[in-house]
Protein backbone atom coordinates (compact mmCIF):
# COMPACT_ATOMS: atom_id res chain seq x y z
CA UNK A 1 -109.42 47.01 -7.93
CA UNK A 2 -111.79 45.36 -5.53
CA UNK A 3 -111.19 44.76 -1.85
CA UNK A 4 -112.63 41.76 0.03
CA UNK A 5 -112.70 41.63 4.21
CA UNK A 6 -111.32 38.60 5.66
CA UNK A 7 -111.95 38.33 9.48
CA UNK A 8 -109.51 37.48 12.21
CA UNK A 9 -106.81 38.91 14.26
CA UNK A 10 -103.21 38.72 13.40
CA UNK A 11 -100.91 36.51 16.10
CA UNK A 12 -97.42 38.47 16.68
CA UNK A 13 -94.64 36.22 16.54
CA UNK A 14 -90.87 36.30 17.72
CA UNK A 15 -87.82 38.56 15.89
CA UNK A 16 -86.81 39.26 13.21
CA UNK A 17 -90.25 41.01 12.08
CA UNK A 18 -91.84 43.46 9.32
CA UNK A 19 -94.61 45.89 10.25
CA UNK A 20 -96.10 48.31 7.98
CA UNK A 21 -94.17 51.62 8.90
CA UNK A 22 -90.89 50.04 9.01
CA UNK A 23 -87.73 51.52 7.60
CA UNK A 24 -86.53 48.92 5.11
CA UNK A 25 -83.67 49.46 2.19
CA UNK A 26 -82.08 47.95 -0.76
CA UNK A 27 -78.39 49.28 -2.52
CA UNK A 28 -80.13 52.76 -3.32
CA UNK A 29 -83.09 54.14 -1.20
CA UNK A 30 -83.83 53.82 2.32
CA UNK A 31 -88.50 53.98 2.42
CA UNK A 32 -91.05 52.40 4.67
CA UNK A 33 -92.93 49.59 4.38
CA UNK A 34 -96.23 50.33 3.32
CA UNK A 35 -97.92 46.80 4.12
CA UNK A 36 -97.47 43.33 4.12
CA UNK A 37 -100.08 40.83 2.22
CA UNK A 38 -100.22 37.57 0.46
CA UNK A 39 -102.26 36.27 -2.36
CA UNK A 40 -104.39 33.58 -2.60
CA UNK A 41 -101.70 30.53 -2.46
CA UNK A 42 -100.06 32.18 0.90
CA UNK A 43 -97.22 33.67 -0.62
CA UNK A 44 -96.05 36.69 1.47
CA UNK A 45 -95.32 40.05 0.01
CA UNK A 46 -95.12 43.53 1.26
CA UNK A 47 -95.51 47.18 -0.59
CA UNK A 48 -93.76 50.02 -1.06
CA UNK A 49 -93.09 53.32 -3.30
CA UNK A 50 -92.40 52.56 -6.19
CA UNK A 51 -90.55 55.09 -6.72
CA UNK A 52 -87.98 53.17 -4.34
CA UNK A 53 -88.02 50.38 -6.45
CA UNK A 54 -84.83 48.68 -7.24
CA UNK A 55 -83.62 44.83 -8.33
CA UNK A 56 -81.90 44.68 -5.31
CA UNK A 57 -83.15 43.03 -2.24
CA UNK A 58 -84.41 45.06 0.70
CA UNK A 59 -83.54 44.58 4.21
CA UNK A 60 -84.41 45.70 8.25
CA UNK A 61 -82.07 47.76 10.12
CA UNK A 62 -79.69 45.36 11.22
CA UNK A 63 -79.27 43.76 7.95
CA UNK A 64 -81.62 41.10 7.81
CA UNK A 65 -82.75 39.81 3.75
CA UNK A 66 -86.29 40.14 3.15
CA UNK A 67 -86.81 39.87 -0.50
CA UNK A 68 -86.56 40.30 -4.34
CA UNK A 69 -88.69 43.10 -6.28
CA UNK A 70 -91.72 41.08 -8.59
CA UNK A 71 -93.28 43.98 -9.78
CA UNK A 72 -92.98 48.00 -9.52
CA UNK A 73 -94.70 51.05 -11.45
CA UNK A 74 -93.64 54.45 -11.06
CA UNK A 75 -94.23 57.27 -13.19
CA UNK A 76 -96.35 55.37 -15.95
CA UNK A 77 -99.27 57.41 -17.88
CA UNK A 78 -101.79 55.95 -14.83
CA UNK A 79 -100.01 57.56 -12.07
CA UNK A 80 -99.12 53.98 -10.11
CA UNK A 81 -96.42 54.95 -7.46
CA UNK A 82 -96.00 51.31 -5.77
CA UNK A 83 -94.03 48.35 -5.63
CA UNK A 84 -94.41 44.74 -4.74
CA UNK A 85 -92.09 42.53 -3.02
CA UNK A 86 -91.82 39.20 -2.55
CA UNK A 87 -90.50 37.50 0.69
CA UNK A 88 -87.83 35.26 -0.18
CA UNK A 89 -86.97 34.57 3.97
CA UNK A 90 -89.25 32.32 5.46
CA UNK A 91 -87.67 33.50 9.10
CA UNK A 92 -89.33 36.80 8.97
CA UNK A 93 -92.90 37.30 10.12
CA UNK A 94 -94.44 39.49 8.45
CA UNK A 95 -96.67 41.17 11.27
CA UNK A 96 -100.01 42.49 10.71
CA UNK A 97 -99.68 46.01 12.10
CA UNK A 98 -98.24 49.22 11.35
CA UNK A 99 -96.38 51.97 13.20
CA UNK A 100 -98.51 55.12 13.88
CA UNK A 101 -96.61 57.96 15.38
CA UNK A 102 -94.01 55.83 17.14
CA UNK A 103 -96.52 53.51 18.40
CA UNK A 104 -97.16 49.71 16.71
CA UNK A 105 -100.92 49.36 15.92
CA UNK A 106 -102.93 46.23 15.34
CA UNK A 107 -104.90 45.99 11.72
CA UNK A 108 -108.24 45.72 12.76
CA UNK A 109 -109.13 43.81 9.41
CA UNK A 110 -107.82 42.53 6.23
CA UNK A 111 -108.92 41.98 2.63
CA UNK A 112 -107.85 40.82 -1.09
CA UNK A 113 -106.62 43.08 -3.21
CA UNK A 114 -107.19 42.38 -6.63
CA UNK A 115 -106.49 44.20 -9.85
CA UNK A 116 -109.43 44.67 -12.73
């Protein structure tokens, strides 16, 4: 993989929101949400365990759809443990932070994450 740092800062927008940290849950496991990110066309996705990865949808406390699994890896000869998921509700904003011992902190910067 190979990581490429975009610069900027990350505008927070209104409710309902995703921030890396955040309990999130489909039919079968309650996790976190690792991270949210989006490829080069702007489609938004977030990561997870894969190990919590399910065909379901996930969703925020309060019930709120985020979206469907695209692709997961757990357990396979490499060691992968992650999943990817892609927003399918254009009303969430996917925020640019994450939550650090009870506290929401900004990402200070961003990059592409690519596979090789």
């Amino acid at each position: 993989m190979s990581l490429t740092r975009i610069g900027g800062r990350n505008k927070l927008a209104a409710s309902p929101f995703t921030s890396g940290g955040q309990g999130i849950y489909n039919d079968t496991y309650r996790c976190s949400l690792g991270v949210n990110a989006r490829n080069s066309a702007g489609q938004r996705y977030f990561l997870t365990a894969g190990h919590c990865a399910a065909d379901a949808y996930y969703k925020v406390s309060g019930g709120t759809r985020l979206g469907t699994l695209h692709e997961a890896d757990y357990g396979s000869r490499y060691g992968n443990d992650f999943a990817i998921v892609t927003y399918t509700n254009s009303n969430v904003s996917a925020y640019g932070t994450v939550w650090v011992n009870g506290e929401e902190k900004q990402i200070a910067s961003s990059g592409i994450l690519t596979r090789e």
